[in-house]
Protein backbone atom coordinates (compact mmCIF):
# COMPACT_ATOMS: atom_id res chain seq x y z
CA UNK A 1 25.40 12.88 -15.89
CA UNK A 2 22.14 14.47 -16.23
CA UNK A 3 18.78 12.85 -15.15
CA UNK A 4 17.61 12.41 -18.64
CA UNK A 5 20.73 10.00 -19.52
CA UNK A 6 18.98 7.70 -17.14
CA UNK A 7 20.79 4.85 -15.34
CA UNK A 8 24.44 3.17 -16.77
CA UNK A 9 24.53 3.24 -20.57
CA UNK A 10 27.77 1.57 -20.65
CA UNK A 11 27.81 -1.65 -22.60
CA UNK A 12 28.90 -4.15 -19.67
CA UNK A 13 25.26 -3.12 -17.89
CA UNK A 14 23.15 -3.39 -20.85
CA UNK A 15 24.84 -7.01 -21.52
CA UNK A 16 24.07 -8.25 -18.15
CA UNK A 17 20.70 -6.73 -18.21
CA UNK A 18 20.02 -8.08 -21.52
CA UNK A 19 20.94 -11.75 -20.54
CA UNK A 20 18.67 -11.37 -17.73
CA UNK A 21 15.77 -10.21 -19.41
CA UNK A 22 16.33 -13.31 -21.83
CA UNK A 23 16.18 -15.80 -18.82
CA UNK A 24 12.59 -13.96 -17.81
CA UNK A 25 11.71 -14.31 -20.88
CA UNK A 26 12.39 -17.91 -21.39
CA UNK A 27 11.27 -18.64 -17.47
CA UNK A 28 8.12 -17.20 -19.27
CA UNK A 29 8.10 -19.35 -21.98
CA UNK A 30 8.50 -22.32 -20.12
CA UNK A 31 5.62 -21.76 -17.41
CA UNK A 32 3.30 -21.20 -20.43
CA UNK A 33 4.55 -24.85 -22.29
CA UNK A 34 4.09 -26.22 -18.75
CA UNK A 35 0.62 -25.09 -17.95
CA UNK A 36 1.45 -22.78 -15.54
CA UNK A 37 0.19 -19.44 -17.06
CA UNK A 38 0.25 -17.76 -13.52
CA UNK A 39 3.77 -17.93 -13.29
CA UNK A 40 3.91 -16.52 -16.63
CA UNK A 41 1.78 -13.54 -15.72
CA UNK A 42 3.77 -12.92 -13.04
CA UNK A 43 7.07 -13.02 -15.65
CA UNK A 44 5.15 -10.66 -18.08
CA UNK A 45 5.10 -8.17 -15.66
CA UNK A 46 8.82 -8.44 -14.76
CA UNK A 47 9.88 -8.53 -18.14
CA UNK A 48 7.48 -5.01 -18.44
CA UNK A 49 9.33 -3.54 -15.53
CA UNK A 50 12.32 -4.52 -16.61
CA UNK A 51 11.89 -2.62 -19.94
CA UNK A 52 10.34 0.47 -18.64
CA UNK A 53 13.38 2.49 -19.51
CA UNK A 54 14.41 1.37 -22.75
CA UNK A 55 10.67 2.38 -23.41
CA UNK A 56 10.93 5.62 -21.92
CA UNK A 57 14.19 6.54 -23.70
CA UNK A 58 14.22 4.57 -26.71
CA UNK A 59 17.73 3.15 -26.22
CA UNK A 60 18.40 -0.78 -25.71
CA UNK A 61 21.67 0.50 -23.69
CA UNK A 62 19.67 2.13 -21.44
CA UNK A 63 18.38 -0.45 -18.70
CA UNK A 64 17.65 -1.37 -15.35
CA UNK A 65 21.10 -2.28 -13.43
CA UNK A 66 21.49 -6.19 -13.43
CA UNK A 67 22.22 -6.48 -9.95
CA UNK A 68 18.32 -5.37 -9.36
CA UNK A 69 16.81 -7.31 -12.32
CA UNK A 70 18.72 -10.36 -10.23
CA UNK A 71 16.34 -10.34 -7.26
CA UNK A 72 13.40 -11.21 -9.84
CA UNK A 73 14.90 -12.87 -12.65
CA UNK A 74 16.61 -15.99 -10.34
CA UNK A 75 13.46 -16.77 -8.31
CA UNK A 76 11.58 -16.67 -11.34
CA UNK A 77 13.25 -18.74 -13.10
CA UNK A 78 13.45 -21.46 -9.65
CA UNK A 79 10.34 -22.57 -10.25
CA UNK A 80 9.68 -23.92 -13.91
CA UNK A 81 13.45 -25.30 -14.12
CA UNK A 82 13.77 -28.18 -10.94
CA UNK A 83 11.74 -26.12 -8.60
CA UNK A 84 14.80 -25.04 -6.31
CA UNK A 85 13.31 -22.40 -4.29
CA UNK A 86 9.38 -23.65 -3.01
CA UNK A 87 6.81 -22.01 -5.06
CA UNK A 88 6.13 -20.10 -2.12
CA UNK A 89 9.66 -18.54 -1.27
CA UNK A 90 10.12 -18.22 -4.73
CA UNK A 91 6.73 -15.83 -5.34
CA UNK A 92 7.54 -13.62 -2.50
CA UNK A 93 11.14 -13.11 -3.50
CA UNK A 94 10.18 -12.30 -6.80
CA UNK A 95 7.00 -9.49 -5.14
CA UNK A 96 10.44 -8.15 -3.22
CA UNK A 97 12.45 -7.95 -6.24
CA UNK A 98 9.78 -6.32 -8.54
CA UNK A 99 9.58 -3.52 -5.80
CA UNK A 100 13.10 -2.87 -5.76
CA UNK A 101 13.10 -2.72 -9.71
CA UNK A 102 10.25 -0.23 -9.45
CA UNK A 103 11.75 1.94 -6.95
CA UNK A 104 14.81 2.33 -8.73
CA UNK A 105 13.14 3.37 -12.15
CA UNK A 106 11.30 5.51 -10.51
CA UNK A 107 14.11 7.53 -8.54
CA UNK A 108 16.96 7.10 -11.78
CA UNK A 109 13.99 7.77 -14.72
CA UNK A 110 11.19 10.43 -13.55
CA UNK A 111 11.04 13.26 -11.32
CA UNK A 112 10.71 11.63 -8.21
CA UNK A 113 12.62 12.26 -5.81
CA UNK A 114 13.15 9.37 -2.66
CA UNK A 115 14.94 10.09 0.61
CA UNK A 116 17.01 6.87 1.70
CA UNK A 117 14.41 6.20 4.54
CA UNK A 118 11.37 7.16 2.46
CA UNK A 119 12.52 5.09 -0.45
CA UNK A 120 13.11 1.90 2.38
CA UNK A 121 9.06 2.32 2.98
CA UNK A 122 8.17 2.44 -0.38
CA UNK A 123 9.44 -0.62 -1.25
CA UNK A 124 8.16 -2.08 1.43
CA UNK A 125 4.61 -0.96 0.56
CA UNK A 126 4.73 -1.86 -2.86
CA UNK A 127 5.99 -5.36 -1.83
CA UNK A 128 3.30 -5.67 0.71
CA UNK A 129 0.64 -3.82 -2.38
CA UNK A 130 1.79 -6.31 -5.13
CA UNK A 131 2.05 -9.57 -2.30
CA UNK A 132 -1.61 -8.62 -1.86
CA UNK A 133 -2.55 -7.95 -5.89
CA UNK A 134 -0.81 -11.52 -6.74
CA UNK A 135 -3.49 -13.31 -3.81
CA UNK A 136 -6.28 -11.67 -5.14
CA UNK A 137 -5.11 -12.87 -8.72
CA UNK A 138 -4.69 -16.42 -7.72
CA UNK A 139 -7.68 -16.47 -5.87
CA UNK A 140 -9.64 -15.04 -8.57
CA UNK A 141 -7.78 -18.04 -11.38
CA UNK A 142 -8.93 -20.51 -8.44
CA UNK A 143 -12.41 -20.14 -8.73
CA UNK A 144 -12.50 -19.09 -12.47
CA UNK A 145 -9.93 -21.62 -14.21
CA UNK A 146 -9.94 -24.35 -12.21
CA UNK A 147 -6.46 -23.35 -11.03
CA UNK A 148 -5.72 -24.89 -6.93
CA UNK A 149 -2.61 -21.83 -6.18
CA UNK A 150 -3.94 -21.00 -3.03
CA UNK A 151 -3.18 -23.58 0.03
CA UNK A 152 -6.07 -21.52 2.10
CA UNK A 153 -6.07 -18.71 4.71
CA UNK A 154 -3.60 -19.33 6.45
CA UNK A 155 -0.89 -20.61 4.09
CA UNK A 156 -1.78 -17.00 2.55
CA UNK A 157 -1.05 -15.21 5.60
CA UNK A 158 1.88 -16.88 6.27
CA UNK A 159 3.28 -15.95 2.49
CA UNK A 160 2.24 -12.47 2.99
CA UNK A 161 3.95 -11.64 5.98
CA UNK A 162 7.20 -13.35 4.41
CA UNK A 163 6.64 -11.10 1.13
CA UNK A 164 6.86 -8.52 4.05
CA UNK A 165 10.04 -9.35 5.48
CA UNK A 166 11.93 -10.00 2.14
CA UNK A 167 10.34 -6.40 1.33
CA UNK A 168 11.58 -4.51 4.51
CA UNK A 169 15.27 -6.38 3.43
CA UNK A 170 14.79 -5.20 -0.91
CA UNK A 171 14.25 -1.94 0.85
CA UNK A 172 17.49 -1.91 3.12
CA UNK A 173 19.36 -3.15 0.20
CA UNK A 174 18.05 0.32 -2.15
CA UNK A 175 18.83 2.55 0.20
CA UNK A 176 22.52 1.44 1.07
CA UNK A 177 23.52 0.22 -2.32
CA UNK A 178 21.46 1.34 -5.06
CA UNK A 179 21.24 4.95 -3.73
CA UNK A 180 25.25 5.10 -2.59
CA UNK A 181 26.49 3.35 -5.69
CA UNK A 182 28.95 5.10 -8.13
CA UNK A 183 26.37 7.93 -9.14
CA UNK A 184 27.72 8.45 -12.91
CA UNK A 185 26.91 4.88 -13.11
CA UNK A 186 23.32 4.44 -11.75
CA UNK A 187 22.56 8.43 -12.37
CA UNK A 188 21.23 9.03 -8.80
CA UNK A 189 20.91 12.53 -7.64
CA UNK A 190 22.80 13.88 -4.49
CA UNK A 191 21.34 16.66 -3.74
CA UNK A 192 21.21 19.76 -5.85
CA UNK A 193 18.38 22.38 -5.79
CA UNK A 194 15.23 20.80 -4.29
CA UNK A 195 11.94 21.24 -6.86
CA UNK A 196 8.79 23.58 -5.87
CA UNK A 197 5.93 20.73 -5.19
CA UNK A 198 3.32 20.94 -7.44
CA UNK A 199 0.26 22.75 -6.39
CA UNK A 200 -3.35 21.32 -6.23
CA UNK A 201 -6.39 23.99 -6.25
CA UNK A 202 -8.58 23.01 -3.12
CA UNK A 203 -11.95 22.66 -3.10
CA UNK A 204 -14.39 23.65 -1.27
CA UNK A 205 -16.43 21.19 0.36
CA UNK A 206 -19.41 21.01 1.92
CA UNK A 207 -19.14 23.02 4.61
CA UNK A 208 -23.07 25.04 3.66
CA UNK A 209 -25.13 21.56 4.50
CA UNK A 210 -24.37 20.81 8.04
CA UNK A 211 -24.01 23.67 10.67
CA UNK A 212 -21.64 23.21 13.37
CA UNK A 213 -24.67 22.71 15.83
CA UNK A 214 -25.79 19.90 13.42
CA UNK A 215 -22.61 18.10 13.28
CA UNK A 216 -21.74 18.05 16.95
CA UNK A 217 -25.61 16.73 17.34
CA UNK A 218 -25.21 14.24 14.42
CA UNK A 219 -21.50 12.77 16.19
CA UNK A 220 -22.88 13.33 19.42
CA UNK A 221 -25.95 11.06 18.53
CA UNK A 222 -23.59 8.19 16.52
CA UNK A 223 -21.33 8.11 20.35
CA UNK A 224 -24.77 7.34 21.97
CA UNK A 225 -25.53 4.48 19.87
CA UNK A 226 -21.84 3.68 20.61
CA UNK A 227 -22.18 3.95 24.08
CA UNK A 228 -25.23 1.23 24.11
CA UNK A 229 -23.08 -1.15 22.20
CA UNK A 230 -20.34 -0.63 24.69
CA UNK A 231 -22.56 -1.44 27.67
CA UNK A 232 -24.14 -4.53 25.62
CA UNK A 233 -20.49 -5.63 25.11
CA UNK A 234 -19.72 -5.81 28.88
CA UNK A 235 -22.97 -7.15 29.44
CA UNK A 236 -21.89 -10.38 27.23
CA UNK A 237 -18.16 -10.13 28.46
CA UNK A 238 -16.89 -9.68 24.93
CA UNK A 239 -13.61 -8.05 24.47
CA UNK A 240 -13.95 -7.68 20.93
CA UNK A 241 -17.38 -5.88 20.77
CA UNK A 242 -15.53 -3.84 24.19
CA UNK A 243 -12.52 -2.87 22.29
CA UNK A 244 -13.46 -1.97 19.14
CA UNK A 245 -16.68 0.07 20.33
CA UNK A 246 -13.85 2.00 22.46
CA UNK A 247 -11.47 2.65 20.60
CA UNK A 248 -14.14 3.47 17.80
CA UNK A 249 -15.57 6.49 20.70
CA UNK A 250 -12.52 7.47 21.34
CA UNK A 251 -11.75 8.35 16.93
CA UNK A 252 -14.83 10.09 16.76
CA UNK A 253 -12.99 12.91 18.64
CA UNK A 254 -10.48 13.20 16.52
CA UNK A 255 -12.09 15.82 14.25
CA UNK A 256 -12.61 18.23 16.94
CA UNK A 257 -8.81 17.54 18.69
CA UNK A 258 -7.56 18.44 15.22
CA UNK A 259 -9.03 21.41 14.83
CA UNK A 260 -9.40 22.70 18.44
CA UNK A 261 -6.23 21.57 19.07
CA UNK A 262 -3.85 21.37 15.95
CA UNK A 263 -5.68 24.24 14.27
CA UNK A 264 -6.08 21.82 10.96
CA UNK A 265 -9.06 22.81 8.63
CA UNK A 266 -11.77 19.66 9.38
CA UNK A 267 -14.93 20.48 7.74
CA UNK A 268 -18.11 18.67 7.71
CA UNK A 269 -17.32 16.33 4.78
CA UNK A 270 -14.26 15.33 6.56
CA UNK A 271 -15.73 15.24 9.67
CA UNK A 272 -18.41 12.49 8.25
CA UNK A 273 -15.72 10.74 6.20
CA UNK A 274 -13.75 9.86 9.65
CA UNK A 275 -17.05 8.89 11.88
CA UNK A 276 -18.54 6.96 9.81
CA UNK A 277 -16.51 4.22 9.15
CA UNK A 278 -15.32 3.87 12.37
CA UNK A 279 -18.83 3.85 13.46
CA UNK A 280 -19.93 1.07 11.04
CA UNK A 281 -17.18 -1.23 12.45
CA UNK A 282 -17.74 -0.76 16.04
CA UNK A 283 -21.48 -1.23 15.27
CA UNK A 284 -20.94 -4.14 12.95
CA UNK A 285 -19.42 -5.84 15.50
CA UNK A 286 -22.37 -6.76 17.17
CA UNK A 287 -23.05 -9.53 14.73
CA UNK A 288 -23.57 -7.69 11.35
CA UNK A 289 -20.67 -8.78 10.06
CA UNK A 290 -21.81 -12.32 10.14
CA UNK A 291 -25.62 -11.56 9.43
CA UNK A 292 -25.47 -8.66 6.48
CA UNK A 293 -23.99 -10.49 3.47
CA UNK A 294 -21.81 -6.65 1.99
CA UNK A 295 -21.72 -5.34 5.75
CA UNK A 296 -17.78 -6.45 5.80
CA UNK A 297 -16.83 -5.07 2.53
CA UNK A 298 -18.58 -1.88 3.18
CA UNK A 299 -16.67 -1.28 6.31
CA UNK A 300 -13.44 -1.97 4.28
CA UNK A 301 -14.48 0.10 1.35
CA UNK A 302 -15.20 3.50 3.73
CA UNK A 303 -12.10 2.43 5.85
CA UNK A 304 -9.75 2.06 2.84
CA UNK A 305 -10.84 5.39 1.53
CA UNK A 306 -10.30 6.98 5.15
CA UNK A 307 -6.59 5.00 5.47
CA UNK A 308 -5.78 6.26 1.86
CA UNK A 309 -6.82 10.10 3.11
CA UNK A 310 -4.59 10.00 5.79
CA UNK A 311 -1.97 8.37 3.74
CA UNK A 312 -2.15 11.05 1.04
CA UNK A 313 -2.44 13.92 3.69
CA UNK A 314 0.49 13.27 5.35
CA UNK A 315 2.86 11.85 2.34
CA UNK A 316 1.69 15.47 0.47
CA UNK A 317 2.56 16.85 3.37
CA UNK A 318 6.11 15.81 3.61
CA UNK A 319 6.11 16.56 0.01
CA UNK A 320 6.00 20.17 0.99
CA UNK A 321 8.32 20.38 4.16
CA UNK A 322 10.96 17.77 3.19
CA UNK A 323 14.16 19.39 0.56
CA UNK A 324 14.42 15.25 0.34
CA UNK A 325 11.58 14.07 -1.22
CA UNK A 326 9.68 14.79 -4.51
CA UNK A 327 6.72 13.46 -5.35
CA UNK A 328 4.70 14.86 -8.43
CA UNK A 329 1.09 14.14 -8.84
CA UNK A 330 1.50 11.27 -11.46
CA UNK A 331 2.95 9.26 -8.24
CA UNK A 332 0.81 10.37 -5.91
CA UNK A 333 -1.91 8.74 -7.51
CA UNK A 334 0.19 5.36 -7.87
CA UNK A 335 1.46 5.89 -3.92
CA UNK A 336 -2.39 6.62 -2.98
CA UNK A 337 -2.77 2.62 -4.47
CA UNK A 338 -0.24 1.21 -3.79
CA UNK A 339 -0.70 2.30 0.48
CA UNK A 340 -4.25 1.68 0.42
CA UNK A 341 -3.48 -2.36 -0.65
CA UNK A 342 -0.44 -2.64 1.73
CA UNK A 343 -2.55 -1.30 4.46
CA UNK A 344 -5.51 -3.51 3.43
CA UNK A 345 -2.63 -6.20 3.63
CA UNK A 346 -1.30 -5.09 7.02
CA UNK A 347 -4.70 -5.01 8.21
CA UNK A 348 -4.96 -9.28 7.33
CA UNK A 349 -2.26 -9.67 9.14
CA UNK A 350 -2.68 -7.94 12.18
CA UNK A 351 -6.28 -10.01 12.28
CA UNK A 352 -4.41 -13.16 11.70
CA UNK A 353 -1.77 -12.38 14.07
CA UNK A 354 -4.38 -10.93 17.03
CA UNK A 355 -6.55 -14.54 16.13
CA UNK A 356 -3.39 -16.97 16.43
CA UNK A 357 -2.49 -14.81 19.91
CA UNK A 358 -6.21 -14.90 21.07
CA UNK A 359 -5.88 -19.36 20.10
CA UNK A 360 -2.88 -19.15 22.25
CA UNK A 361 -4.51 -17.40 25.37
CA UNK A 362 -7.89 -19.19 25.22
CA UNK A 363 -8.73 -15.54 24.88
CA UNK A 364 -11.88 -14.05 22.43
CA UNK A 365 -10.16 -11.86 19.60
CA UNK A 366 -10.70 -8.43 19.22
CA UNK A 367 -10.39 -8.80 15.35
CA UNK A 368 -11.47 -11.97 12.83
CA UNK A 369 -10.98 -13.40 9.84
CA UNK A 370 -14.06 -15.29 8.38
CA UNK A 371 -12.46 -17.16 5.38
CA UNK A 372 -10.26 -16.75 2.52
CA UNK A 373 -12.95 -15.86 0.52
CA UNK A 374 -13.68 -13.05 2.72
CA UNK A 375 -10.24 -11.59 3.12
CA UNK A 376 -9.87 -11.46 -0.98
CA UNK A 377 -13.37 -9.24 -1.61
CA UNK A 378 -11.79 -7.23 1.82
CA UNK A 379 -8.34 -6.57 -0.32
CA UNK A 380 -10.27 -5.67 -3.75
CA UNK A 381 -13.00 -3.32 -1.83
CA UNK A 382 -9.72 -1.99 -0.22
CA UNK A 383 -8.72 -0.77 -3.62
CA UNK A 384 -11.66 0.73 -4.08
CA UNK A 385 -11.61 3.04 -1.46
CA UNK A 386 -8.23 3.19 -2.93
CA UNK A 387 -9.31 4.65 -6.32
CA UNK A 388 -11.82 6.93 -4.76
CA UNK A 389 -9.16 8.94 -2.92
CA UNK A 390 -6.78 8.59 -5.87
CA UNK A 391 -9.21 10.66 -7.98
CA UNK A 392 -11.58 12.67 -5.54
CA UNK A 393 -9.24 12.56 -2.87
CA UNK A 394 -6.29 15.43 -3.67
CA UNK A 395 -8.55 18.45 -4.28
CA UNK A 396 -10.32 18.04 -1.16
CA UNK A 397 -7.06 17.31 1.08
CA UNK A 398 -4.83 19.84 0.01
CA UNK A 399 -5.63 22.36 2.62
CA UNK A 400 -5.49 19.43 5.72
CA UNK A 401 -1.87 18.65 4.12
CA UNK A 402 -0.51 22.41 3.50
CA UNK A 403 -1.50 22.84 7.30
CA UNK A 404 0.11 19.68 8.16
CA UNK A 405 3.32 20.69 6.32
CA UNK A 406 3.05 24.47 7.76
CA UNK A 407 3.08 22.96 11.52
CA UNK A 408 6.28 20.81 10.40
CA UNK A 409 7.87 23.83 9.08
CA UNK A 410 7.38 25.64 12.12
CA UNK A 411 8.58 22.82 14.13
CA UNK A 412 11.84 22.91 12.60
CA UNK A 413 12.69 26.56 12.93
């Protein structure tokens, strides 16, 4: 079966499909007759996954397979008819399902191309990016409608690192049945001639308005600042302000390691874009995260964009070495998102995980959350820095990821 036939066009699919598209819909209907206009958001944008192909191809046989639209369509539906599943269970089942719907339109409908253990992490991303997109959503219909959705912090935290789990499992489930089942049937490549990736033109950047002298003194004169926050922190006996400052001296190195000792092409503007953030953390720490109002979501804004770099570096970069994996540029952009908010996600978590521990111990905490309020503007300015790299970003990456992918290449032979 070609890849333009799509998945199963059989009748027996379509049917099952069908009927299951009809219970989203009338799960939708429902939620909106019973107030709850959230839930039927959140069945809007099933029922628009769910009919992504027939879109694309313009046949009503040719649909998602049922067994997928199953993980969303039954936990949807939980909640407005008797409530079976908790509210709860039921949204992050439903986050799980709509990233294993994605992932297989995406591998049986377009050009990508998803190697079993590369498609298990990007469902668990985009379960972990859409988890994190469906908080800031309620939280935004709290304080705008009226609406009471979110149970505070750490209720959130708690739902978001279940919407992890049931991702890492939607994942598991892709790669050993949706990839291995009867290919004629679900239209899956296995194997074949792997496609060229698609070039991007590099750009220059802005390597004429800092000399290498300058640059060394600039970092050299951000790790002296460091190095007086590093003594105040011992001074007060405060691991947090310790480790952070720390680990922060220890990144600003990491430009010159690469290129000294990896031989990857870090200029100036790349150079800036990893000290700075890391700086404004470490320094931040000191008490300007409490004192300056933006200081917070400025830090997560530059680190975001930094995370999404990396991210984009090194998932172009397997791009380019692995025969497995396809990914053209239209994805890229989506992937550079869709990391960015499951990072920004991982990130709450690790702070909510490293506060309960540091509760535990009696211990101070070497990262904090402030408030709910504070971790939802810290997940949108995370998709900012998102965006940035999703349009600035490729052009000025390229070369760090063909050098990445040139190293892997040579580590294989």
């Amino acid at each position: 079966m070609s890849r333009n036939e799509g998945i199963e066009r059989g009748t027996r699919n379509a049917l099952a499909a069908w009927l299951l598209v009809a219970m989203i819909g009338i799960t939708v209907l429902a939620s909106v007759l019973g107030g709850d206009f959230l839930w039927a958001g959140l069945g809007l944008v099933a029922l628009a996954f769910a009919l992504i192909p027939v879109g694309a191809h313009h046949r009503p046989t040719t649909m998602v397979p049922w067994e997928a639209l199953c993980f969303v369509a039954i936990p949807l539906a939980s909640v407005p008819f008797g409530s079976v599943l908790p509210r709860s269970v039921a949204t992050f089942l439903t986050v799980a399902g709509l990233a294993l719907v994605l992932a297989v339109v995406l591998d049986a409908f377009t050009e990508v191309e998803l190697s079993p253990w590369f498609a298990v992490l990007f469902v668990v991303i985009t379960t972990m990016a859409i988890a994190g997109l469906w908080a800031v959503v309620q939280w935004v219909a709290d304080r705008t409608l009226g609406m009471h959705d979110l149970h505070g912090l750490q209720s959130l935290m708690w739902s978001l690192l279940a919407a992890t789990l049931a991702g890492l499992a939607a994942g598991i489930v892709f790669a050993t049945y949706f990839r291995h089942i009867d290919s004629r049937r679900f239209g899956f490549r296995d194997g074949g001639k792997r496609r060229d990736s698609e070039e991007t033109t590099a750009v220059q950047s802005s390597d004429g308005w800092l000399s290498d002298d300058q640059q060394r003194l600039l970092v050299r004169s951000l790790q002296v600042v460091l190095v007086g926050v590093l003594a105040y922190g011992l001074y007060r006996a405060n691991v947090g302000i310790v480790v952070n400052t720390a680990v922060a001296l220890a990144l600003m190195e990491l430009p010159a390691v690469l290129e000294r000792d990896y031989h990857l092409p870090v200029d100036t503007g790349l150079t800036l874009w990893i000290v700075v953030p890391v700086f404004l953390h470490a320094v931040g720490t000191v008490g300007l995260y409490e004192s300056v109002g933006l200081w917070d979501q400025l830090t997560h804004t530059l680190s975001s964009s930094l995370v999404a770099a990396a991210g984009y570096t090194t998932v172009r970069a397997l791009d380019v070495h692995a025969d497995s994996i396809y990914l053209p540029r239209k994805f890229m952009l989506l992937f550079i998102l869709l990391f960015t908010l499951a990072f920004g996600v991982l990130w709450e978590l690790l702070e909510f995980g490293l506060g309960g521990l540091a509760t535990m111990t009696g211990t101070g905490s070497v990262l904090s959350q402030y408030s709910l309020e504070n971790t939802m503007l810290d997940l949108m300015f995370d998709t900012v820095g998102g965006v940035i790299v999703a349009v600035w970003g490729a052009t000025h990456l390229s070369n760090v990821s063909d050098a990445v992918a040139a190293r892997l290449d040579a580590g294989a032979e």
